[in-house]
N, C-alpha and C. Protein backbone atom coordinates (compact mmCIF):
# COMPACT_ATOMS: atom_id res chain seq x y z
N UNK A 1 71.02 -22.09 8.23
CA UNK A 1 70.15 -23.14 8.76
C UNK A 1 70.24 -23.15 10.29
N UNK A 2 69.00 -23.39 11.17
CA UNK A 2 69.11 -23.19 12.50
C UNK A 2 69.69 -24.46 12.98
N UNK A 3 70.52 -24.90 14.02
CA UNK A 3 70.68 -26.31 14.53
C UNK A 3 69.40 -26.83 15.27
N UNK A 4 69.60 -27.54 15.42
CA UNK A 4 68.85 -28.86 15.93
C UNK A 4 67.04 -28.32 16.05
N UNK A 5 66.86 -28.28 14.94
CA UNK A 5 65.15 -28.12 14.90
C UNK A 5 64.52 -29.29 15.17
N UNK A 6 65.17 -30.82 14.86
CA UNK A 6 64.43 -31.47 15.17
C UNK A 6 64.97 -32.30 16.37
N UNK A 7 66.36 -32.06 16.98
CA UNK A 7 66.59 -32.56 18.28
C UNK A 7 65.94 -32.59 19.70
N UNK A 8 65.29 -33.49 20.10
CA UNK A 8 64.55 -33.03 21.11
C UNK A 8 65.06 -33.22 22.52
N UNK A 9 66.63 -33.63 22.40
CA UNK A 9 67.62 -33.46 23.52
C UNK A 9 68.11 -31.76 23.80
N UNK A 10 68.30 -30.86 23.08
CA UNK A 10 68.52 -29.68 22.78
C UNK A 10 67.35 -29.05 23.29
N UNK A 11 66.15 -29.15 22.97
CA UNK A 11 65.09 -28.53 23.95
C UNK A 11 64.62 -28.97 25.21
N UNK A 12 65.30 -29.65 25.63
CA UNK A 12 64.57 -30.04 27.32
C UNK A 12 64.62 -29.17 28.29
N UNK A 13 65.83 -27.96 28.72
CA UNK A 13 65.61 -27.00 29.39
C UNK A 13 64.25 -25.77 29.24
N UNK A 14 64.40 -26.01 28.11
CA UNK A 14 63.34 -24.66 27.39
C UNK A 14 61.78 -25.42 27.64
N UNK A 15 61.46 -27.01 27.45
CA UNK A 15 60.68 -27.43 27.96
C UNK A 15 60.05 -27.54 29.35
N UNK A 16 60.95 -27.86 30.25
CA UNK A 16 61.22 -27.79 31.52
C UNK A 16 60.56 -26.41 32.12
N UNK A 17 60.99 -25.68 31.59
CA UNK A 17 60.74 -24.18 31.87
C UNK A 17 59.42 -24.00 31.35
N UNK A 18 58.87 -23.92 30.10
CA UNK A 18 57.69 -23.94 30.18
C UNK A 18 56.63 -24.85 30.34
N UNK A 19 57.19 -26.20 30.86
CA UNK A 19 55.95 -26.33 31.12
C UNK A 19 55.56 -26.43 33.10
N UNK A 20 56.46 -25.73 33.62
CA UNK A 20 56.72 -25.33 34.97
C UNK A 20 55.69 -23.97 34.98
N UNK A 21 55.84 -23.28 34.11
CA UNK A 21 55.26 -21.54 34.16
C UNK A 21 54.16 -22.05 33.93
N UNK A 22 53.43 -22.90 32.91
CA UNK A 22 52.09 -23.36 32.76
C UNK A 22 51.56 -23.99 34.10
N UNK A 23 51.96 -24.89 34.47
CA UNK A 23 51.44 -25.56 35.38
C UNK A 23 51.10 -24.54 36.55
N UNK A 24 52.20 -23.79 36.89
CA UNK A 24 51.93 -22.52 38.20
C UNK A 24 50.80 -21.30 37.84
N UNK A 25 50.74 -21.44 36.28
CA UNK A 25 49.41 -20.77 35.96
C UNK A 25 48.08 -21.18 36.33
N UNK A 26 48.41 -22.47 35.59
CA UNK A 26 46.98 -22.89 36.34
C UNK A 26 46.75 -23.23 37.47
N UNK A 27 47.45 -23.64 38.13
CA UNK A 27 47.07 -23.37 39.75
C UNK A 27 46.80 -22.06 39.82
N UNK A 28 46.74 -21.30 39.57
CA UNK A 28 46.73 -19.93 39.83
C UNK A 28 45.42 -19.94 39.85
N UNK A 29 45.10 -20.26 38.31
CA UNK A 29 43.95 -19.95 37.55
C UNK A 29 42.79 -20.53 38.22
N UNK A 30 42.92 -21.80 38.43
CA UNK A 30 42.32 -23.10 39.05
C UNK A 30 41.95 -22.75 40.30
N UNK A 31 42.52 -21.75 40.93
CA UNK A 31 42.08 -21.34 42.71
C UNK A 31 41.32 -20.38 42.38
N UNK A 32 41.71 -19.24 41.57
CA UNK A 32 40.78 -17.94 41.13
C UNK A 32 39.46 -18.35 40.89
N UNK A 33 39.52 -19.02 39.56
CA UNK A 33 37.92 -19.31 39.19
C UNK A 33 37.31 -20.46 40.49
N UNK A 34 38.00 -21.04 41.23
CA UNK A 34 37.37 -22.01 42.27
C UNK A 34 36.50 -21.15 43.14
N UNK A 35 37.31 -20.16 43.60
CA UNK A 35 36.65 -19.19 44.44
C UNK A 35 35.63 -18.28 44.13
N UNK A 36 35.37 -18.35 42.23
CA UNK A 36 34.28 -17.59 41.91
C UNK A 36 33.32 -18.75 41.32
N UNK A 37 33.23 -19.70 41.36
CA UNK A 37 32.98 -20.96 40.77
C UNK A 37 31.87 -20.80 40.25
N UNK A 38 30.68 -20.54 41.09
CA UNK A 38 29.46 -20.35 41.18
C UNK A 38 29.04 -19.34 39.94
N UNK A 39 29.58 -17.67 39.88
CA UNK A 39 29.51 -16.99 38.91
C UNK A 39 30.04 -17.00 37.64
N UNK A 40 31.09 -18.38 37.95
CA UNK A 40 31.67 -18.29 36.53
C UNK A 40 30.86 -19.54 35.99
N UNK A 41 30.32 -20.52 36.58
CA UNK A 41 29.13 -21.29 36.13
C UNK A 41 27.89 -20.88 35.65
N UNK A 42 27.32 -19.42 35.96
CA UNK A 42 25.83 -19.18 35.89
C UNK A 42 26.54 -18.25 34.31
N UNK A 43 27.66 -17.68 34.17
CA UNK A 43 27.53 -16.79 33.63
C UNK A 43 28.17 -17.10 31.83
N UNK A 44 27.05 -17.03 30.70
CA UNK A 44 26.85 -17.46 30.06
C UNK A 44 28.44 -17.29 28.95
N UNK A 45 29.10 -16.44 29.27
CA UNK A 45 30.18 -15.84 28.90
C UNK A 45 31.61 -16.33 29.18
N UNK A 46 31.35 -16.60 30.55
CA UNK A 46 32.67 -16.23 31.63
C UNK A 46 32.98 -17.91 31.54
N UNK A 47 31.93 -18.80 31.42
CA UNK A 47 32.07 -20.49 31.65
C UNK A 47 32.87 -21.07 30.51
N UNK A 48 32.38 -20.80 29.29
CA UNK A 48 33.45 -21.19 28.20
C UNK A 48 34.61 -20.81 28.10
N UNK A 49 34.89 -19.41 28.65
CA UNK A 49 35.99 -18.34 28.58
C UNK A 49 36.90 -19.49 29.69
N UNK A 50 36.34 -19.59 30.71
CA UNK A 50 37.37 -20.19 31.91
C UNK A 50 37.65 -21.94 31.22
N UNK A 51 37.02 -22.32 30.67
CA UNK A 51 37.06 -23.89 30.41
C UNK A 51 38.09 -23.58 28.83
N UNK A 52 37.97 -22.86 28.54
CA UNK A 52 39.39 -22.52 27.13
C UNK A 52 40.66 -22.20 28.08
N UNK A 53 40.74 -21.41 28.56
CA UNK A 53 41.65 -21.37 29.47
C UNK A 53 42.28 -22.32 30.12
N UNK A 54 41.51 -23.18 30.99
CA UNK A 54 42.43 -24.66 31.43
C UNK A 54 42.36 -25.38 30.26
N UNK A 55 41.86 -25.26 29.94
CA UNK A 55 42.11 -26.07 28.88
C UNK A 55 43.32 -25.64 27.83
N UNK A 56 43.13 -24.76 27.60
CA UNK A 56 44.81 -24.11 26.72
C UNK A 56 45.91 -24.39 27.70
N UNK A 57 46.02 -24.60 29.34
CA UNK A 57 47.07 -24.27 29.94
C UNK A 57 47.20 -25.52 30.18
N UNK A 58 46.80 -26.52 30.43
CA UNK A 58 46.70 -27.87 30.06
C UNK A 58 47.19 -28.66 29.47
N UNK A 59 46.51 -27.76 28.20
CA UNK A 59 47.15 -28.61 26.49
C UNK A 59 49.15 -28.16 26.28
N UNK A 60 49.22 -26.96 26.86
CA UNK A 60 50.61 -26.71 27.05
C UNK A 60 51.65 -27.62 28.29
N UNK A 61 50.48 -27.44 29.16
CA UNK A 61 51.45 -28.93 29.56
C UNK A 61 52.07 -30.08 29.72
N UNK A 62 51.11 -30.35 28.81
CA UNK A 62 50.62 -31.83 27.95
C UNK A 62 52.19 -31.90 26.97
N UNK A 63 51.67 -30.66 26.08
CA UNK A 63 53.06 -30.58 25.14
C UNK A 63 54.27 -30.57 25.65
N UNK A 64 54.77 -29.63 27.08
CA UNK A 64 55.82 -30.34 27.22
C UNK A 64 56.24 -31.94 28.34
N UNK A 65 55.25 -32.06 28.37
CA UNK A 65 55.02 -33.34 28.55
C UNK A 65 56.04 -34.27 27.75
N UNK A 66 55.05 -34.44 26.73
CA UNK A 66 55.41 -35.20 25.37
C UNK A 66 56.91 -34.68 24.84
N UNK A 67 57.19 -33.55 25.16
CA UNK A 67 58.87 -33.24 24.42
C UNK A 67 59.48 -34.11 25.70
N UNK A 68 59.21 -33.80 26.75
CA UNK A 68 60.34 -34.48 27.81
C UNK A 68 60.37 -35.55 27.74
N UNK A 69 59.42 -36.19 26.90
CA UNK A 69 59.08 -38.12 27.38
C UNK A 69 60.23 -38.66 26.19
N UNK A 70 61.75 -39.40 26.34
CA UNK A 70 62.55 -39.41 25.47
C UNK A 70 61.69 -40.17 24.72
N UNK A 71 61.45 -40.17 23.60
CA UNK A 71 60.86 -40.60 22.13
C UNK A 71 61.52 -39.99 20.68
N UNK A 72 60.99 -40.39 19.73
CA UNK A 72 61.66 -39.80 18.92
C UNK A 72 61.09 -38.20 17.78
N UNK A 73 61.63 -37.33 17.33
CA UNK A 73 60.93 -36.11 17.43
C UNK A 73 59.66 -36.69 16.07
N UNK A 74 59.67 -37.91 15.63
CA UNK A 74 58.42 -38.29 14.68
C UNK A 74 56.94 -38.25 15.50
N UNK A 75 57.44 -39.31 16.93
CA UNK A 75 56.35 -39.83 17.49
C UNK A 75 56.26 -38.85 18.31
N UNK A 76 56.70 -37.77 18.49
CA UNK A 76 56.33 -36.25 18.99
C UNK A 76 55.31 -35.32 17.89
N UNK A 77 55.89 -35.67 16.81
CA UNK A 77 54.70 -34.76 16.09
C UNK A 77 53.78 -35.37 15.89
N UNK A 78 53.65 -36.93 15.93
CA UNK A 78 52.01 -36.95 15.95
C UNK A 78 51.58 -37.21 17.44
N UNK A 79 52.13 -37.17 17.83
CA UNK A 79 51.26 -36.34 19.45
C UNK A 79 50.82 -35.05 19.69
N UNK A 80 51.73 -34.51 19.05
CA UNK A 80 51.16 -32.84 19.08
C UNK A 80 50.40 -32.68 18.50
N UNK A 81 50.19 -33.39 16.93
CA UNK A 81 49.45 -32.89 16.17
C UNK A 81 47.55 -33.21 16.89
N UNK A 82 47.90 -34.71 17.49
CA UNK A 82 46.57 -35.45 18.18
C UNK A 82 46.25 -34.41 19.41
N UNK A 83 47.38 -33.73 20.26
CA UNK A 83 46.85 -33.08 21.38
C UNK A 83 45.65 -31.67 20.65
N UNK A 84 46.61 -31.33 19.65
CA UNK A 84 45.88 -30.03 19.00
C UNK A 84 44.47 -30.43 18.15
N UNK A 85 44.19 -31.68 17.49
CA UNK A 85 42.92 -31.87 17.15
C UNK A 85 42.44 -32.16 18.57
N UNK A 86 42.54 -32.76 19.28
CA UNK A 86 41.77 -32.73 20.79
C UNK A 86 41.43 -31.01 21.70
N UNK A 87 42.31 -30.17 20.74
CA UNK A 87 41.94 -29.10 21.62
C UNK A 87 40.96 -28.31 20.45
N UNK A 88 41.30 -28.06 19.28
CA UNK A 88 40.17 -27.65 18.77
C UNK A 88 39.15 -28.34 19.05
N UNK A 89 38.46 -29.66 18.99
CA UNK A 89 37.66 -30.01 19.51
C UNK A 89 36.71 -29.22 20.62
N UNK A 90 37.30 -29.18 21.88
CA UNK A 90 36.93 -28.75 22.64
C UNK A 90 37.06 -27.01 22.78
N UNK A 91 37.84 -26.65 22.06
CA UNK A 91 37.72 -25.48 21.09
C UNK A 91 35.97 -25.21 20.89
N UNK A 92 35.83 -25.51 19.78
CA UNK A 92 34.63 -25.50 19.02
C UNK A 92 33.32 -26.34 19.62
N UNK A 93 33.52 -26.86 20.75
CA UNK A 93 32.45 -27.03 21.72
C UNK A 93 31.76 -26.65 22.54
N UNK A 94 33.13 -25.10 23.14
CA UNK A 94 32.68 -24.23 23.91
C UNK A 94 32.70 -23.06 23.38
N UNK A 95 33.06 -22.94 22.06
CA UNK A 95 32.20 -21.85 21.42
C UNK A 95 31.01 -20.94 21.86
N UNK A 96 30.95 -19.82 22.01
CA UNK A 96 29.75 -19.20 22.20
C UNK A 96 28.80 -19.16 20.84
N UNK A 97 27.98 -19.53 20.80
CA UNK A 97 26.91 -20.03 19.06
C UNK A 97 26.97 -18.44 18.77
N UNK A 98 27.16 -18.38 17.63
CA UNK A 98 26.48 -17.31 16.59
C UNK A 98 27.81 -15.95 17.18
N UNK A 99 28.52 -16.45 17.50
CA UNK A 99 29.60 -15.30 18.26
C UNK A 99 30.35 -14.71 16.53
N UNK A 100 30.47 -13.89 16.58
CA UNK A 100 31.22 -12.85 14.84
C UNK A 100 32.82 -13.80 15.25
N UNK A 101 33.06 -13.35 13.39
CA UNK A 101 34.29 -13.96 13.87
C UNK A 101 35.08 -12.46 14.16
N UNK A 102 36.48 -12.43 15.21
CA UNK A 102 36.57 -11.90 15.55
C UNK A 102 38.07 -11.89 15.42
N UNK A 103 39.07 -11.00 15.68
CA UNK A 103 40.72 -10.76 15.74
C UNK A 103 41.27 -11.89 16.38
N UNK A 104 40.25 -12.19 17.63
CA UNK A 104 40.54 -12.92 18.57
C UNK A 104 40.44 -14.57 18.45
N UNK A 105 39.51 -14.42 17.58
CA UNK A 105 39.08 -16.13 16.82
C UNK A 105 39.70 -16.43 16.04
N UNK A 106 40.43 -15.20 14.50
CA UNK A 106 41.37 -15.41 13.98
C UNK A 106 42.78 -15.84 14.11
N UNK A 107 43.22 -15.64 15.47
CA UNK A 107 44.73 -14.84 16.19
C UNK A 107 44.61 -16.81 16.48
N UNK A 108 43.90 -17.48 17.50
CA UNK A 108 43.31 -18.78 18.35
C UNK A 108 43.64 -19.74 16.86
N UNK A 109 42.96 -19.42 15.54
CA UNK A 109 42.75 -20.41 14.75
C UNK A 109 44.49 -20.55 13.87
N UNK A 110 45.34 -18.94 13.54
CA UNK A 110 46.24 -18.95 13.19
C UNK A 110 47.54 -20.33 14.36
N UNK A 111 47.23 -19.61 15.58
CA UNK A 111 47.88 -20.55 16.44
C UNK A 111 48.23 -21.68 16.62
N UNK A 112 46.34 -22.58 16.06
CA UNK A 112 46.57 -23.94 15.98
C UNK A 112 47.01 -24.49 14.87
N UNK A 113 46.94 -23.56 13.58
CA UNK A 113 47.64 -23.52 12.60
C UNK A 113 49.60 -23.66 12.57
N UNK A 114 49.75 -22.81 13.65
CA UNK A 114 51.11 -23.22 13.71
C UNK A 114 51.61 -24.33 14.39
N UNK A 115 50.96 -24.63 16.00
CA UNK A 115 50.95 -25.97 16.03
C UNK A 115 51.27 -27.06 15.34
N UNK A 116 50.26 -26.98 13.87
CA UNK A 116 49.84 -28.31 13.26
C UNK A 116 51.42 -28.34 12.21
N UNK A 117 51.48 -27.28 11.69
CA UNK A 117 52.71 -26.88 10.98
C UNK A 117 54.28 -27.63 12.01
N UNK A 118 54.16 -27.19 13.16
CA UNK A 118 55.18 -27.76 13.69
C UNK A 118 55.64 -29.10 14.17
N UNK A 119 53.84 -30.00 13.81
CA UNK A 119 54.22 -31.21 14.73
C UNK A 119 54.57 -31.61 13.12
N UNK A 120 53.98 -31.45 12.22
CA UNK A 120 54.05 -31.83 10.60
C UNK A 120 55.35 -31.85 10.17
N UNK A 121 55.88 -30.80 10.82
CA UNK A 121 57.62 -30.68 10.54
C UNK A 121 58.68 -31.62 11.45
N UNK A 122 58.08 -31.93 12.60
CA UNK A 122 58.61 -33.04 13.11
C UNK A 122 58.43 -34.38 12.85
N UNK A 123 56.79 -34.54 12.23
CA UNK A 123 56.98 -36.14 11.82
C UNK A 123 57.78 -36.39 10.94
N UNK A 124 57.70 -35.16 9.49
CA UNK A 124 58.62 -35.36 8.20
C UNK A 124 59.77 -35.01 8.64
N UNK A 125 60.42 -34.59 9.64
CA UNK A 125 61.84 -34.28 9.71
C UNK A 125 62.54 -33.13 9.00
N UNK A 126 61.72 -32.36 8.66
CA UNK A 126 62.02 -31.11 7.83
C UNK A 126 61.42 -30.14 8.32
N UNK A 127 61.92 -28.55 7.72
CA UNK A 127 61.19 -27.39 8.38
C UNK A 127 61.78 -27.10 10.10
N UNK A 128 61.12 -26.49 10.62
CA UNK A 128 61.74 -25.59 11.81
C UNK A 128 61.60 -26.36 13.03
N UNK A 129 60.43 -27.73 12.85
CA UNK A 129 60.31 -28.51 14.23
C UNK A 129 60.18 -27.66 15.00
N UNK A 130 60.75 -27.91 16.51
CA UNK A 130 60.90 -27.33 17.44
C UNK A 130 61.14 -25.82 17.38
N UNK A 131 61.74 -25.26 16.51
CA UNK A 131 61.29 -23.56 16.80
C UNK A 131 59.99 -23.18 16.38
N UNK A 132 59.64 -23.99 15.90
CA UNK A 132 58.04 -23.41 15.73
C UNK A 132 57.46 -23.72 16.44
N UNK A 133 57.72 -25.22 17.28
CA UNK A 133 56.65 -25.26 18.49
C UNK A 133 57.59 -24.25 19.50
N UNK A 134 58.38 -23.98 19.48
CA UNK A 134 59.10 -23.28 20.41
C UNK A 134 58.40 -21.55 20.87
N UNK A 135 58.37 -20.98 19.48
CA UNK A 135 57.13 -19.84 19.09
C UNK A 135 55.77 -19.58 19.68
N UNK A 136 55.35 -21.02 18.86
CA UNK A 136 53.85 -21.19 19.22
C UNK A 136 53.68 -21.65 20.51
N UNK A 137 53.81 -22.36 20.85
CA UNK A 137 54.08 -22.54 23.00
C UNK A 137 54.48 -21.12 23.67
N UNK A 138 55.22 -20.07 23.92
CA UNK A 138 55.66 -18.93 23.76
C UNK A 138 54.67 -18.24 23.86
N UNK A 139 54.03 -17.82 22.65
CA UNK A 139 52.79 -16.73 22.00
C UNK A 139 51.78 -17.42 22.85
N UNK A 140 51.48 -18.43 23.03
CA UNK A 140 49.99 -18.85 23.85
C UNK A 140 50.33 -19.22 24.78
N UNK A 141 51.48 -18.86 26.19
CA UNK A 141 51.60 -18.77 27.25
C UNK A 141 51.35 -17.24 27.76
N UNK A 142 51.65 -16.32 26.96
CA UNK A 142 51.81 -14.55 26.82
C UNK A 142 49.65 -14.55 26.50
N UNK A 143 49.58 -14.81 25.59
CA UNK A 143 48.00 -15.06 25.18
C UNK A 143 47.33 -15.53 26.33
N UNK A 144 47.71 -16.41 26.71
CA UNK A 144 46.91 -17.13 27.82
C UNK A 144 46.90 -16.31 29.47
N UNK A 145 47.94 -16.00 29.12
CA UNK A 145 48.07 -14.81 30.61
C UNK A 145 47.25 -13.92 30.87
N UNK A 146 46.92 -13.25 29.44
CA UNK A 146 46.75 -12.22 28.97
C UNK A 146 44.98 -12.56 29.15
N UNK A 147 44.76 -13.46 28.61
CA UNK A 147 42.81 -14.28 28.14
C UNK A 147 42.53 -13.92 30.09
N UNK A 148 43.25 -15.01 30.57
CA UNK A 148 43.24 -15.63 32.39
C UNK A 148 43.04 -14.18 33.20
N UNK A 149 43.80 -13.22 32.84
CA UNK A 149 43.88 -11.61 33.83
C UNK A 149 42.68 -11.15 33.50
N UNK A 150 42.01 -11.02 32.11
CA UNK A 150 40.87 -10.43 31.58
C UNK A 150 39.59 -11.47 31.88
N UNK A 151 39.73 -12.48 32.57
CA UNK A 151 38.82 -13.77 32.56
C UNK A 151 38.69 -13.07 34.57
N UNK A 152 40.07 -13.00 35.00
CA UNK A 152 39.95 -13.18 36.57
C UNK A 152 39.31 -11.67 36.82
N UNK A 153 39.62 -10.59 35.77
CA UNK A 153 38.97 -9.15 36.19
C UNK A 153 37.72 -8.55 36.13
N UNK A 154 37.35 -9.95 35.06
CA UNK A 154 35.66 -9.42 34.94
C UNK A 154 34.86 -10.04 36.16
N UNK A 155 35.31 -11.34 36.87
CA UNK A 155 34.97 -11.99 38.11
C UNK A 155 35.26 -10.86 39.21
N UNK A 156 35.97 -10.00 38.89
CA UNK A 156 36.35 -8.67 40.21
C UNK A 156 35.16 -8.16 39.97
């Protein structure tokens, strides 16, 4: 059995840390597309692509937000679980219409899937809690790097 899956004194460094690397992303991100603003507005592709992006880097900050705010790891999972219906939301708003589904839509939907799994395991107090958000925060900071370089290279 792993220790403290659902301690949320035990993850505050690991929080700390990511949600420091997020935030310096999006500043990153946030000056890049500022400076292409104009083309990433006209361009029917590149506008949803950049608005998932802050918006994913965002929603990660948000999350460790909510781990650092001392509460208890219940009223953590239904925050997470509320941040992640707020991001599919806006998910599926900036959808490109009629787009195939794709590796990439699958890979996005598995994700929020684990999300939901992890805040679920923190309200009930069972299951992996925090290593699964630990994972899933992780995989869509690497993802998101990854979306943001291929978002800032097609603006080159």
């Amino acid at each position: 059995m792993l220790p403290y899956p659902n301690d949320p004194a035990a993850w505050q460094n690991f929080y700390v840390m990511m949600g420091g690397a997020n935030a310096a992303l999006t500043g990153l991100v946030f000056v890049a597309l500022s400076i292409h603003l104009r083309e990433v507005l006209d361009h029917p592709l590149l506008r949803p692509r950049a608005v998932i992006a802050l918006t994913v880097l965002t929603t990660q900050i948000v999350i460790a937000a909510i781990v650092l705010v001392p509460q208890s790891a219940q009223l953590m999972g239904v925050e997470i679980f509320a941040v992640n219906a707020a991001f599919l939301a806006v998910d599926l708003r900036n959808r490109v219409p009629n787009a195939p589904i794709t590796r990439a839509r699958l890979l996005s939907f598995l994700i929020r899937m684990v999300y939901i799994a992890s805040a679920i395991s923190l309200m009930v107090g069972i299951g992996g809690g925090f290593y699964l958000l630990a994972l899933v925060v992780t995989v869509t900071l690497a993802r998101t790097m990854s979306s943001a370089w291929a978002l800032l290279t097609a603006l080159g």
